[in-house]
PDB file of N, CA and C in Angstrom:
ATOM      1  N   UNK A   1      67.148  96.771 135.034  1.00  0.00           N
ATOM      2  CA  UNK A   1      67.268  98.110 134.510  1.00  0.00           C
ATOM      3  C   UNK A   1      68.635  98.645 134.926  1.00  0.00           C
ATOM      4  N   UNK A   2      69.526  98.933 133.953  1.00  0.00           N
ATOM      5  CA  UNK A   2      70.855  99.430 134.483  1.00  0.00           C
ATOM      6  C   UNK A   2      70.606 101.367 134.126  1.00  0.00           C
ATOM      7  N   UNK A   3      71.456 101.565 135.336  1.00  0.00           N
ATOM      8  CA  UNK A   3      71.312 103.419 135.369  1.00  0.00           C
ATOM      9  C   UNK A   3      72.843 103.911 135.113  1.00  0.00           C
ATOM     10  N   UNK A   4      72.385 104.792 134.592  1.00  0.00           N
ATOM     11  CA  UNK A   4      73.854 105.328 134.209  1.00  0.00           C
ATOM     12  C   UNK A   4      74.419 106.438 134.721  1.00  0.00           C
ATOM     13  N   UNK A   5      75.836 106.439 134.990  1.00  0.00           N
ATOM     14  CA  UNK A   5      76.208 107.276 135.762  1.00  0.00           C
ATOM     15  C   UNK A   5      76.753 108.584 135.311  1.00  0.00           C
ATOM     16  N   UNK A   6      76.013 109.576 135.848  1.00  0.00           N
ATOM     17  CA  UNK A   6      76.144 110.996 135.049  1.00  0.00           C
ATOM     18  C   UNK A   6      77.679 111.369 135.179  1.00  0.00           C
ATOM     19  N   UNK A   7      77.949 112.607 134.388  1.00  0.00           N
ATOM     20  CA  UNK A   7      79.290 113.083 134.508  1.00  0.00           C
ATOM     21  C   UNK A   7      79.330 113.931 136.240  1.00  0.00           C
ATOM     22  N   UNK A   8      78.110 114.673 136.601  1.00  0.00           N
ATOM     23  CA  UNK A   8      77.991 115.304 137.688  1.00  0.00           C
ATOM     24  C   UNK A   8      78.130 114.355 139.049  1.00  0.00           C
ATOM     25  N   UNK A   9      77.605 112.748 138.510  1.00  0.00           N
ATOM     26  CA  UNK A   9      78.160 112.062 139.866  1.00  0.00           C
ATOM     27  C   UNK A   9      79.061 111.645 140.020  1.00  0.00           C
ATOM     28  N   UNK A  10      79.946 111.519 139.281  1.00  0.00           N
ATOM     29  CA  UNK A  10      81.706 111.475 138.751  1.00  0.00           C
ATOM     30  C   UNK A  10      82.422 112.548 139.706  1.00  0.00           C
ATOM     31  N   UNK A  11      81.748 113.490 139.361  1.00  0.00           N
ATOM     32  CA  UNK A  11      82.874 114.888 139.693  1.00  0.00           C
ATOM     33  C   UNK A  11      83.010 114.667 141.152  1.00  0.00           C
ATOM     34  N   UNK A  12      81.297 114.786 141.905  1.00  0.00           N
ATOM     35  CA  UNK A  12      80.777 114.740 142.859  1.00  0.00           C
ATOM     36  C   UNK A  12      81.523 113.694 144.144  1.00  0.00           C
ATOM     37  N   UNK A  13      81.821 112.520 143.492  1.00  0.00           N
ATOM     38  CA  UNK A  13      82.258 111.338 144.160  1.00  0.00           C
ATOM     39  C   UNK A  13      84.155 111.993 143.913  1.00  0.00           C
ATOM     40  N   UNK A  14      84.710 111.811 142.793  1.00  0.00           N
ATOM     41  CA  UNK A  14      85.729 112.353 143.101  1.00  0.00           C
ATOM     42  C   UNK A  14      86.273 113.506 143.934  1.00  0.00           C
ATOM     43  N   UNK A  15      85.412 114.827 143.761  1.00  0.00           N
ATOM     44  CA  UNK A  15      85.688 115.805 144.895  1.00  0.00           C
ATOM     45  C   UNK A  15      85.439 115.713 146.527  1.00  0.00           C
ATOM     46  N   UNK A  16      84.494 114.439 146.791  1.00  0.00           N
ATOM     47  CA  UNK A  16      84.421 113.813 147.861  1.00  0.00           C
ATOM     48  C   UNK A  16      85.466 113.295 148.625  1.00  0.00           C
ATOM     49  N   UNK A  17      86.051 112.190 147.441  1.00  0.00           N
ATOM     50  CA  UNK A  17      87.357 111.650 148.026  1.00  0.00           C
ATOM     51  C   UNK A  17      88.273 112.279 148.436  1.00  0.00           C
ATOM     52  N   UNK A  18      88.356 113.557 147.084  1.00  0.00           N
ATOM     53  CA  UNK A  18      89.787 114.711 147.602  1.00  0.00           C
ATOM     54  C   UNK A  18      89.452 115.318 148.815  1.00  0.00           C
ATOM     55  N   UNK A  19      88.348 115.618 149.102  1.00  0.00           N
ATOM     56  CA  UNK A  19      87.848 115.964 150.048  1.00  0.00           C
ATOM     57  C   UNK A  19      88.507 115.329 151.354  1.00  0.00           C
ATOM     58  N   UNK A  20      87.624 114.636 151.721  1.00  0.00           N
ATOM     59  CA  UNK A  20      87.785 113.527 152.489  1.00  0.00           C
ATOM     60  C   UNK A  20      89.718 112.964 152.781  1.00  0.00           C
ATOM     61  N   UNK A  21      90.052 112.879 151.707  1.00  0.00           N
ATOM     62  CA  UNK A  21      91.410 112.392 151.651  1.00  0.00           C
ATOM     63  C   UNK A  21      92.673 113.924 152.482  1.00  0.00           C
ATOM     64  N   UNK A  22      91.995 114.896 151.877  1.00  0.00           N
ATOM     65  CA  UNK A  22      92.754 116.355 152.283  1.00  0.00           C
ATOM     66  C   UNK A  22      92.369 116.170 153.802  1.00  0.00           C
ATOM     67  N   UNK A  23      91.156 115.939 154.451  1.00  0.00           N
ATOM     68  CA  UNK A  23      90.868 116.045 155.688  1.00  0.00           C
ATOM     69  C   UNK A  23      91.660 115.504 156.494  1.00  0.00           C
ATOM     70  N   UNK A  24      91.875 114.285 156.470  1.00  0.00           N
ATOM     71  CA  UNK A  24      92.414 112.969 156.881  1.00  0.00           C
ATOM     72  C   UNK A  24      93.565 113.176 157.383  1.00  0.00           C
ATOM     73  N   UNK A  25      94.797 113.844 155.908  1.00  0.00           N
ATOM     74  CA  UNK A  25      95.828 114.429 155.712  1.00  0.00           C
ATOM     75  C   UNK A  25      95.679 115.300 157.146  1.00  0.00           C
ATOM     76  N   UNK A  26      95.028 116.490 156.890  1.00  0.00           N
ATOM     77  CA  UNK A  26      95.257 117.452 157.677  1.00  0.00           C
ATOM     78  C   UNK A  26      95.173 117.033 159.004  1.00  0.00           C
ATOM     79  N   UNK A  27      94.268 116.359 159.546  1.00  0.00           N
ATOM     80  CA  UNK A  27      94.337 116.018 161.037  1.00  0.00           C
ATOM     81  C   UNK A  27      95.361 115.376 161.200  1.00  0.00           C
ATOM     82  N   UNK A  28      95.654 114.227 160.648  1.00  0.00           N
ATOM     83  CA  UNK A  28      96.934 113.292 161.018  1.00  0.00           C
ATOM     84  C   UNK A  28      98.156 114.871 160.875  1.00  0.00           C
ATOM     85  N   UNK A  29      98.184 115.431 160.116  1.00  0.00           N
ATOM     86  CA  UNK A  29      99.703 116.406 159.999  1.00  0.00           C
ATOM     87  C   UNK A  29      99.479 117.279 161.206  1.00  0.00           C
ATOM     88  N   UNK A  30      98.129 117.657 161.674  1.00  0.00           N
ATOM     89  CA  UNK A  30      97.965 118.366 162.825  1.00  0.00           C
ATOM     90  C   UNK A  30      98.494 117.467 163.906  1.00  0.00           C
ATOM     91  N   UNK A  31      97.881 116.795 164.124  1.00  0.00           N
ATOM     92  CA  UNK A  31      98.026 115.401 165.191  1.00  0.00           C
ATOM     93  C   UNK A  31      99.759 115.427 165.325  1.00  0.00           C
ATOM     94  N   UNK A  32     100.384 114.908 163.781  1.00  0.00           N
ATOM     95  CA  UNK A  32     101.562 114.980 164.628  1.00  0.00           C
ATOM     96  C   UNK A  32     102.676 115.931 164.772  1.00  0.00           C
ATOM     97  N   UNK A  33     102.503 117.272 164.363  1.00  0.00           N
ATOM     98  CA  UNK A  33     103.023 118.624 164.888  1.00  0.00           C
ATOM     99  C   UNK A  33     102.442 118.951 166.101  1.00  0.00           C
ATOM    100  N   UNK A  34     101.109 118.724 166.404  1.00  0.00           N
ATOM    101  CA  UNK A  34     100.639 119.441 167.549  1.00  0.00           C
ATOM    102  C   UNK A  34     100.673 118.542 168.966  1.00  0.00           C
ATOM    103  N   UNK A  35     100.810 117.396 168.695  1.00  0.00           N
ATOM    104  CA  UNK A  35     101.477 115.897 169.727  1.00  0.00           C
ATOM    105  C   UNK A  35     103.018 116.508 170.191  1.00  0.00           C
ATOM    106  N   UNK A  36     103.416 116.442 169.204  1.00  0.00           N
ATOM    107  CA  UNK A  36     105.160 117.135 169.417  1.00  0.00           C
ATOM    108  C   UNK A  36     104.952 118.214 170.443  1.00  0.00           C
ATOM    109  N   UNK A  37     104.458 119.321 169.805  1.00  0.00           N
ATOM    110  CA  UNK A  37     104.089 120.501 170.704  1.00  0.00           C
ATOM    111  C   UNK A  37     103.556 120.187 171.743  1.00  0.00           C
ATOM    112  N   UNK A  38     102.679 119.540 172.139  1.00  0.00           N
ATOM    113  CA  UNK A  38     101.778 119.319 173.397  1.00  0.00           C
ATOM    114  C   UNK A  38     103.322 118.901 174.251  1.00  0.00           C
ATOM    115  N   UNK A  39     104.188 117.815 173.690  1.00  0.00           N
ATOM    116  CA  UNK A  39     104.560 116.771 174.472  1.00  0.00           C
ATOM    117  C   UNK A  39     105.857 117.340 174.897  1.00  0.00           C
ATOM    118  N   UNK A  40     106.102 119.110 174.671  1.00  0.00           N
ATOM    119  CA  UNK A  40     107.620 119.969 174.383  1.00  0.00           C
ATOM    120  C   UNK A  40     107.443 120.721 175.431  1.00  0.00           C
ATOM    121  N   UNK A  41     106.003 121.361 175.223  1.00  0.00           N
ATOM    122  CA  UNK A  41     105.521 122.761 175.558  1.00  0.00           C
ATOM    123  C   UNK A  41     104.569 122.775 176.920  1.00  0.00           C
ATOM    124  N   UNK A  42     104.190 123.770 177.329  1.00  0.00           N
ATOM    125  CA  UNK A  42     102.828 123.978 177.800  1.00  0.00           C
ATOM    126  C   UNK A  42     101.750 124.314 177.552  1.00  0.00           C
ATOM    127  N   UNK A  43     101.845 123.857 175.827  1.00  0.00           N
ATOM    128  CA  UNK A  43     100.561 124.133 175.275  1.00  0.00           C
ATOM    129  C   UNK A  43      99.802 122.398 175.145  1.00  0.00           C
ATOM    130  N   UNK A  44      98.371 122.237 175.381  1.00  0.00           N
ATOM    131  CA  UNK A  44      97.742 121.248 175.557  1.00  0.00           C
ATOM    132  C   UNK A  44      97.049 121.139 173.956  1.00  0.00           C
ATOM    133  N   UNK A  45      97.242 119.599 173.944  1.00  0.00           N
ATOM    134  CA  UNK A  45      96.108 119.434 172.681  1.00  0.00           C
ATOM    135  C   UNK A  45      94.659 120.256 172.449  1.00  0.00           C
ATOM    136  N   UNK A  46      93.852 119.985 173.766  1.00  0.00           N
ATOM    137  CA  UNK A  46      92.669 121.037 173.590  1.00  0.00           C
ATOM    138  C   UNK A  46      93.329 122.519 173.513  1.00  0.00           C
ATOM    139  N   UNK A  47      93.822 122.898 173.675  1.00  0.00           N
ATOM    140  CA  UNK A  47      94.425 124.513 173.582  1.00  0.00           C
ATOM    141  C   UNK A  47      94.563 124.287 172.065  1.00  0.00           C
ATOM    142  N   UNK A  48      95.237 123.103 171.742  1.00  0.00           N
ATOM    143  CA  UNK A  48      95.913 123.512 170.153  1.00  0.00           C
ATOM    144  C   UNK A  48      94.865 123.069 169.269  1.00  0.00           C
ATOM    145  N   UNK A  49      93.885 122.892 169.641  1.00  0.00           N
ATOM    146  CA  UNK A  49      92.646 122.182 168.631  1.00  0.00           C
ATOM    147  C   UNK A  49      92.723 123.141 167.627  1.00  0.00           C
ATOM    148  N   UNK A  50      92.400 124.740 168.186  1.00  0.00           N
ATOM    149  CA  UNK A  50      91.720 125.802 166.642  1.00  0.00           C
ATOM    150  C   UNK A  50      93.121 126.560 166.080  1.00  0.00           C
ATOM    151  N   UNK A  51      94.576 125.571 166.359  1.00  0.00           N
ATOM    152  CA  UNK A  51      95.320 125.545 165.318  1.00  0.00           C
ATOM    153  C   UNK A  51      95.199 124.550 164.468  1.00  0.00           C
ATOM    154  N   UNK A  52      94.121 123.274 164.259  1.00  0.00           N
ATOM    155  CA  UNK A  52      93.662 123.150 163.173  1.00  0.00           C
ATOM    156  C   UNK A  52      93.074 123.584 161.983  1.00  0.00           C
ATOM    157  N   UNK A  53      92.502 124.387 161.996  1.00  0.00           N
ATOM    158  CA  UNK A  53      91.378 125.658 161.564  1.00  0.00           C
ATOM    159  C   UNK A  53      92.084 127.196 160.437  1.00  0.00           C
ATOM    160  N   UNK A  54      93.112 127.600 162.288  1.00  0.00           N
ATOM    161  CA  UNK A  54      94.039 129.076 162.105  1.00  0.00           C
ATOM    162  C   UNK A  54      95.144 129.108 162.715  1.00  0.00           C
ATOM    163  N   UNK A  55      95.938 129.416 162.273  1.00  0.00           N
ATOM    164  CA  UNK A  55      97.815 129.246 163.182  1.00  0.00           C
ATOM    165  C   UNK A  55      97.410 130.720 163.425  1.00  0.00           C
ATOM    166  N   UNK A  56      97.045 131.462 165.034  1.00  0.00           N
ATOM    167  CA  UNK A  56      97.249 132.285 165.703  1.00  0.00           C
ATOM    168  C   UNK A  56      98.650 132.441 165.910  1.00  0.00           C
ATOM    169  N   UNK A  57      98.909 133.815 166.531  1.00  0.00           N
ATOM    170  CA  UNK A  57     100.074 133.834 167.114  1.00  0.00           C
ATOM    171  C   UNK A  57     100.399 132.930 168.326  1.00  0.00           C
ATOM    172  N   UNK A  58      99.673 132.610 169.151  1.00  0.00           N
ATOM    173  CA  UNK A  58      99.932 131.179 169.970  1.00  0.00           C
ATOM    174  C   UNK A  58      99.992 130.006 169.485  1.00  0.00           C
ATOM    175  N   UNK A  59      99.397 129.806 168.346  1.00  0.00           N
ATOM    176  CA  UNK A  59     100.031 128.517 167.703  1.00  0.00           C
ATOM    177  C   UNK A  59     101.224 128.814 166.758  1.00  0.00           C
ATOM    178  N   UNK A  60     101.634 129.551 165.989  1.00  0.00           N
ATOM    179  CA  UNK A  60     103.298 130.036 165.355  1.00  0.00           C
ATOM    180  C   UNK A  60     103.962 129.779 166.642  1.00  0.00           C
ATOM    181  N   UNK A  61     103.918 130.237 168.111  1.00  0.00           N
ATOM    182  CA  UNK A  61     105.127 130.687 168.753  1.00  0.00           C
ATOM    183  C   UNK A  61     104.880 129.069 169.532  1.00  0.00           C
ATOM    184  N   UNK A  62     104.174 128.607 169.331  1.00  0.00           N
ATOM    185  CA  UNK A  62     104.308 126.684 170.116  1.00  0.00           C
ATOM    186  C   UNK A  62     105.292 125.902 169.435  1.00  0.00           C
ATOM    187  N   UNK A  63     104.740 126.344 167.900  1.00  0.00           N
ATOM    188  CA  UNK A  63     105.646 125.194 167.098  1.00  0.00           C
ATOM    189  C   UNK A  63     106.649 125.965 166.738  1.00  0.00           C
ATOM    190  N   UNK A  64     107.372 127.045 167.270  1.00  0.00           N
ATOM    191  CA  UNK A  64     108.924 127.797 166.870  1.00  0.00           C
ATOM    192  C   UNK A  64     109.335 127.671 168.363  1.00  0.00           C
ATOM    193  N   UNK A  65     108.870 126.953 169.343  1.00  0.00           N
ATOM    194  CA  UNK A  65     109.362 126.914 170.547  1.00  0.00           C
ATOM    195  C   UNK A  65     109.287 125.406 170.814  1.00  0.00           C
ATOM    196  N   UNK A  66     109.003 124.479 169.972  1.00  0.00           N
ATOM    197  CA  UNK A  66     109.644 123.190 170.138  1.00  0.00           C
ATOM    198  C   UNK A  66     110.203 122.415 169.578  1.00  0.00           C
ATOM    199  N   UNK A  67     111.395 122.215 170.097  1.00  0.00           N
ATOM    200  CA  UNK A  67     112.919 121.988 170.051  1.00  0.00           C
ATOM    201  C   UNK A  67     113.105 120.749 169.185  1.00  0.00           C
ATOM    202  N   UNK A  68     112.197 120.057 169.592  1.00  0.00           N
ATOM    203  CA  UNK A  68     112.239 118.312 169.802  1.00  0.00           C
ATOM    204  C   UNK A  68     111.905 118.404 167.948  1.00  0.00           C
ATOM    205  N   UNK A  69     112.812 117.402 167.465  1.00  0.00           N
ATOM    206  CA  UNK A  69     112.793 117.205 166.177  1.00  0.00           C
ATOM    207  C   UNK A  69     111.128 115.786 166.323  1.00  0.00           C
ATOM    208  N   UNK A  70     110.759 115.683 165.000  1.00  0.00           N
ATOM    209  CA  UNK A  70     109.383 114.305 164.473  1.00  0.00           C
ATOM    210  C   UNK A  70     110.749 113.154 163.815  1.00  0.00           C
ATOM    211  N   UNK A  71     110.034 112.213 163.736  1.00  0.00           N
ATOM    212  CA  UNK A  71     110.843 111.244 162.994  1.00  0.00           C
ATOM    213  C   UNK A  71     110.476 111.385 161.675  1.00  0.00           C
ATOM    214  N   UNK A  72     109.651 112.134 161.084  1.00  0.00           N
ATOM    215  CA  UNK A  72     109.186 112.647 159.522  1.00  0.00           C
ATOM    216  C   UNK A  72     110.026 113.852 159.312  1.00  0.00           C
ATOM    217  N   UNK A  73     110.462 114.019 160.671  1.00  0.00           N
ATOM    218  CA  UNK A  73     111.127 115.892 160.232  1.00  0.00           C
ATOM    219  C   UNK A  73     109.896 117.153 160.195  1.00  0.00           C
ATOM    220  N   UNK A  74     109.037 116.805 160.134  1.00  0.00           N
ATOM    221  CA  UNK A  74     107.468 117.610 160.193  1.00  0.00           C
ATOM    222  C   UNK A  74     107.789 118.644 161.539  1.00  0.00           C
ATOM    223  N   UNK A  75     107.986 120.267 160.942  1.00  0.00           N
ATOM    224  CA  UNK A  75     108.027 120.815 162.240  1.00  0.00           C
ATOM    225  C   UNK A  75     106.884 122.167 162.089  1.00  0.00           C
ATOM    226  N   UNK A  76     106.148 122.227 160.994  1.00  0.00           N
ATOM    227  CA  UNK A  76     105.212 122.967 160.785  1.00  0.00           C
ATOM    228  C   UNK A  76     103.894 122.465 160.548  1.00  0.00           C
ATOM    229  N   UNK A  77     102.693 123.472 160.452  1.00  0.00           N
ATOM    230  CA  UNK A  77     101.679 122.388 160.203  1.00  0.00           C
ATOM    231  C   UNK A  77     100.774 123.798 159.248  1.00  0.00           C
ATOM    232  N   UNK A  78     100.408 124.031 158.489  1.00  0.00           N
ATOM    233  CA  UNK A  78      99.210 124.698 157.483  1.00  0.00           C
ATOM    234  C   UNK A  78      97.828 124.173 157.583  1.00  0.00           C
ATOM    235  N   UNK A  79      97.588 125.426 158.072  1.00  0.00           N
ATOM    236  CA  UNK A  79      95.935 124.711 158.315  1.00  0.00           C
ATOM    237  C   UNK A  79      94.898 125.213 156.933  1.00  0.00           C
ATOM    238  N   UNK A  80      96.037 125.371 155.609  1.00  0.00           N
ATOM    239  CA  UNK A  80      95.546 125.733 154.092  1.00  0.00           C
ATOM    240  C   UNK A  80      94.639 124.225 153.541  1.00  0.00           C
ATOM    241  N   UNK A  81      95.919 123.446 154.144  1.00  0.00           N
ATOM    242  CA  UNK A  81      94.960 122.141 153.388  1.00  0.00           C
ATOM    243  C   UNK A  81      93.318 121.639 154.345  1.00  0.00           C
ATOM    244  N   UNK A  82      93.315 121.886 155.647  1.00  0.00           N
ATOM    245  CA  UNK A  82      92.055 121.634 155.992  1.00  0.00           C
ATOM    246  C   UNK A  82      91.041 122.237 155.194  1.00  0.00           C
ATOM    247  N   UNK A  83      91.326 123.329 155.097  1.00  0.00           N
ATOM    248  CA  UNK A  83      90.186 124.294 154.160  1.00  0.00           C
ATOM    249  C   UNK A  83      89.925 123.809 153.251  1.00  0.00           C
ATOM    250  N   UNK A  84      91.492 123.413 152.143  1.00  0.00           N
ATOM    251  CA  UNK A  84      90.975 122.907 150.656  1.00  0.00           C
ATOM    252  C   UNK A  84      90.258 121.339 150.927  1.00  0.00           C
ATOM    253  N   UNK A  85      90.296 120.801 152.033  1.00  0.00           N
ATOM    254  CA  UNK A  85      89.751 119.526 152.315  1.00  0.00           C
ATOM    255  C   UNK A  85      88.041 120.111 152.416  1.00  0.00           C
ATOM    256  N   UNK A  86      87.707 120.786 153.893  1.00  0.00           N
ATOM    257  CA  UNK A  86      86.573 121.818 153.681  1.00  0.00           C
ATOM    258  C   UNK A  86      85.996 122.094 152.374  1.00  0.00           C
ATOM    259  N   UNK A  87      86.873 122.289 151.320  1.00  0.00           N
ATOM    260  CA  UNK A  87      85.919 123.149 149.919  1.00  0.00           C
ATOM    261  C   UNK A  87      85.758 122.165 149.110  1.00  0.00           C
ATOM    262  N   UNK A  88      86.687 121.616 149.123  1.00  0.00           N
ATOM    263  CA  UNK A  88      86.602 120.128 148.001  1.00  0.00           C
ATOM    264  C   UNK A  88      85.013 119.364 148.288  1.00  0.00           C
ATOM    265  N   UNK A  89      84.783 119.023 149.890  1.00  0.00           N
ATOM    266  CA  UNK A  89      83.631 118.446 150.091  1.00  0.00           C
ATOM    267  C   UNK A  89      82.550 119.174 150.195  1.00  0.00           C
ATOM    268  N   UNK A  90      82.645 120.510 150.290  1.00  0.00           N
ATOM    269  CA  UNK A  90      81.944 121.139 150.508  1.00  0.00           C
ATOM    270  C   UNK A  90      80.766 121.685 148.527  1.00  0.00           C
ATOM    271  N   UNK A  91      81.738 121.125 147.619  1.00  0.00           N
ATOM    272  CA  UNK A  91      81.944 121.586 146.469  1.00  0.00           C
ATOM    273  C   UNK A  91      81.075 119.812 145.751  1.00  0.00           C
ATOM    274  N   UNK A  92      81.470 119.099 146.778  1.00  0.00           N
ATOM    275  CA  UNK A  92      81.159 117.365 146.269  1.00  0.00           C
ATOM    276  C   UNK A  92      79.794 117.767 146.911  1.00  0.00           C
ATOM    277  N   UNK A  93      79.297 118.227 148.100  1.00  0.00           N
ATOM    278  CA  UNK A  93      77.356 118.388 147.911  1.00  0.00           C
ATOM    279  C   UNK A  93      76.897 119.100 147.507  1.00  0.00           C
ATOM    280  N   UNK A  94      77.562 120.311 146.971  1.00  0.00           N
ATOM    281  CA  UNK A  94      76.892 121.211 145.739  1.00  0.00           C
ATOM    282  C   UNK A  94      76.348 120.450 144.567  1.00  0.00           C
ATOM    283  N   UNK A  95      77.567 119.636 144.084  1.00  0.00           N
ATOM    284  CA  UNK A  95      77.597 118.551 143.059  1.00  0.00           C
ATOM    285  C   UNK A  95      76.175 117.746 142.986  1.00  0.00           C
ATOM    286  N   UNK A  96      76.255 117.003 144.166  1.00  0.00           N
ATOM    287  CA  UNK A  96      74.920 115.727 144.270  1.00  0.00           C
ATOM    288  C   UNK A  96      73.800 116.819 144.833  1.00  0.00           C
ATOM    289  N   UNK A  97      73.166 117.857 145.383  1.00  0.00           N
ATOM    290  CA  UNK A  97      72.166 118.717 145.165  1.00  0.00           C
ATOM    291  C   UNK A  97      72.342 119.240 144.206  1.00  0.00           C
ATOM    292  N   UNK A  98      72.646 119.466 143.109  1.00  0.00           N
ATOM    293  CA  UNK A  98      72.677 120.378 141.747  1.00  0.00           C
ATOM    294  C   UNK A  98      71.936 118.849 140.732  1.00  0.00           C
ATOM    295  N   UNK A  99      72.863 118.038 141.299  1.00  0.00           N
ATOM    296  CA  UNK A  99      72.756 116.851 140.496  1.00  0.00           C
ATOM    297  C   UNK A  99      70.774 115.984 140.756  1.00  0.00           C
ATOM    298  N   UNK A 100      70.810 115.901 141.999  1.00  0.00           N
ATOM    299  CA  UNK A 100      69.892 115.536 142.634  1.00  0.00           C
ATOM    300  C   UNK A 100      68.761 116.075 142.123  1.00  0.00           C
ATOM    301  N   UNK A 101      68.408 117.521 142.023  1.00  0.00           N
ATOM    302  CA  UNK A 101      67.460 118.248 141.452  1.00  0.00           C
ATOM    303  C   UNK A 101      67.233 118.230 140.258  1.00  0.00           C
ATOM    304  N   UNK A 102      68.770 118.327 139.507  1.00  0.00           N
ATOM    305  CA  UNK A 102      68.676 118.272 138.083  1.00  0.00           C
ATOM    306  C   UNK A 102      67.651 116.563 137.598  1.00  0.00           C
ATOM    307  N   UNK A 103      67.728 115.471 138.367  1.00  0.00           N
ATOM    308  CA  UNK A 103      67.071 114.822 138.337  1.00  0.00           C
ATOM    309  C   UNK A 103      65.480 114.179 138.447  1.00  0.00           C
ATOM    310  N   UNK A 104      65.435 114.907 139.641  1.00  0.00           N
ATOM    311  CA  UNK A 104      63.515 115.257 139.809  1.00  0.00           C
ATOM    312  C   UNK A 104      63.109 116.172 139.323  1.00  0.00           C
ATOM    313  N   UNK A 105      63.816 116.841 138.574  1.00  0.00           N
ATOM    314  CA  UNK A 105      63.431 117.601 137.673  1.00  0.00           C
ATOM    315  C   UNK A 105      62.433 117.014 136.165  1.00  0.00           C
ATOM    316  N   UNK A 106      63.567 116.174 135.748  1.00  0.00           N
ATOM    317  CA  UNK A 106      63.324 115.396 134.523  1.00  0.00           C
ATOM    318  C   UNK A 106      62.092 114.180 134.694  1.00  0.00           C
ATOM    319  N   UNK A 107      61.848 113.683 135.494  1.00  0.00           N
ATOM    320  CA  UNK A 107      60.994 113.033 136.222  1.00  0.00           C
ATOM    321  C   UNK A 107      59.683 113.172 136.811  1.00  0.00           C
ATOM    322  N   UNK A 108      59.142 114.122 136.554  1.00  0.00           N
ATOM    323  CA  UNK A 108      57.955 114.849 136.906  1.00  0.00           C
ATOM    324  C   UNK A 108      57.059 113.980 136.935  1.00  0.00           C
ATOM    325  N   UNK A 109      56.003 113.301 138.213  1.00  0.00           N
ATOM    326  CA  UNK A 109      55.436 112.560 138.631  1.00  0.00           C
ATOM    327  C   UNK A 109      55.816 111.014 138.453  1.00  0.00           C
ATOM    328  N   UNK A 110      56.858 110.963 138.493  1.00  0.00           N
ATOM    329  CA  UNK A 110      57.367 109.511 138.915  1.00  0.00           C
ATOM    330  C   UNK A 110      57.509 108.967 137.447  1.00  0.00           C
ATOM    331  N   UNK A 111      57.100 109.448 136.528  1.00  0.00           N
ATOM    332  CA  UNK A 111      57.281 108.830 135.205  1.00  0.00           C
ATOM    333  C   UNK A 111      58.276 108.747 133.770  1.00  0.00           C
ATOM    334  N   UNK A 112      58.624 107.798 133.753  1.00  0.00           N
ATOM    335  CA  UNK A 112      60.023 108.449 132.300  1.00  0.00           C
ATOM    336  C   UNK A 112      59.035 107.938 130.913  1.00  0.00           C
TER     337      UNK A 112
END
C-alpha cells in the first residue's frame, strides 16, 4: 500500500528544516561572537548565554568592548534569527498537529 504525501507534510518538513537550520546558524554565530567576547572580556559564556535569546545592554557593551577581530570578521551577533529559527519550528508542529488531526479525522474508526 503506498501513502501519499500531503501538501501539509511538505510544508511541515520544510519549515522544520528552516527551522532547525536557522537554529544551528544562530548558536554557532552566537558561539563564535560570544567565544571572542568571553576570551576579550570579563564577561563569561554562562553570563552571555541569554544574549542568545536578547542583546541587553550588557551584551551590546561586551561585544563594542572587544577589540580582538574573528577570522570571519563576525563582530556582532542578532539574536532575530534564533527567533525566526523558534517560529519556523514552532510553525512546522502547528503543521503536523493541524495535519495529524486533519487525518483522524477522515478515518473514523479505523476504516477507509
Amino acid at each position: 500500500m503506498s501513502q501519499r504525501v500531503s501538501r501539509s507534510d511538505v510544508v511541515a518538513t520544510t519549515l522544520l528544516f528552516a527551522g532547525i537550520v536557522s537554529l544551528v546558524v544562530a548558536l554557532a554565530w552566537w558561539g563564535l561572537v560570544f567565544g571572542n567576547v568571553a576570551a576579550n572580556t570579563s564577561l563569561s559564556i554562562q553570563a552571555a548565554v541569554p544574549c542568545l535569546v536578547n542583546t541587553s545592554d550588557l551584551c551590546s557593551l561586551a561585544m563594542s568592548l572587544c577589540g580582538a577581530g574573528h577570522w570571519f570578521g563576525i563582530t556582532r551577533y542578532w539574536e532575530g534569527l534564533f527567533w525566526a529559527g523558534a517560529a519556523l519550528t514552532m510553525a512546522a508542529a502547528a503543521f503536523q498537529f493541524v495535519g495529524a488531526r486533519a487525518g483522524t479525522g477522515s478515518q473514523l474508526g479505523g476504516k477507509n
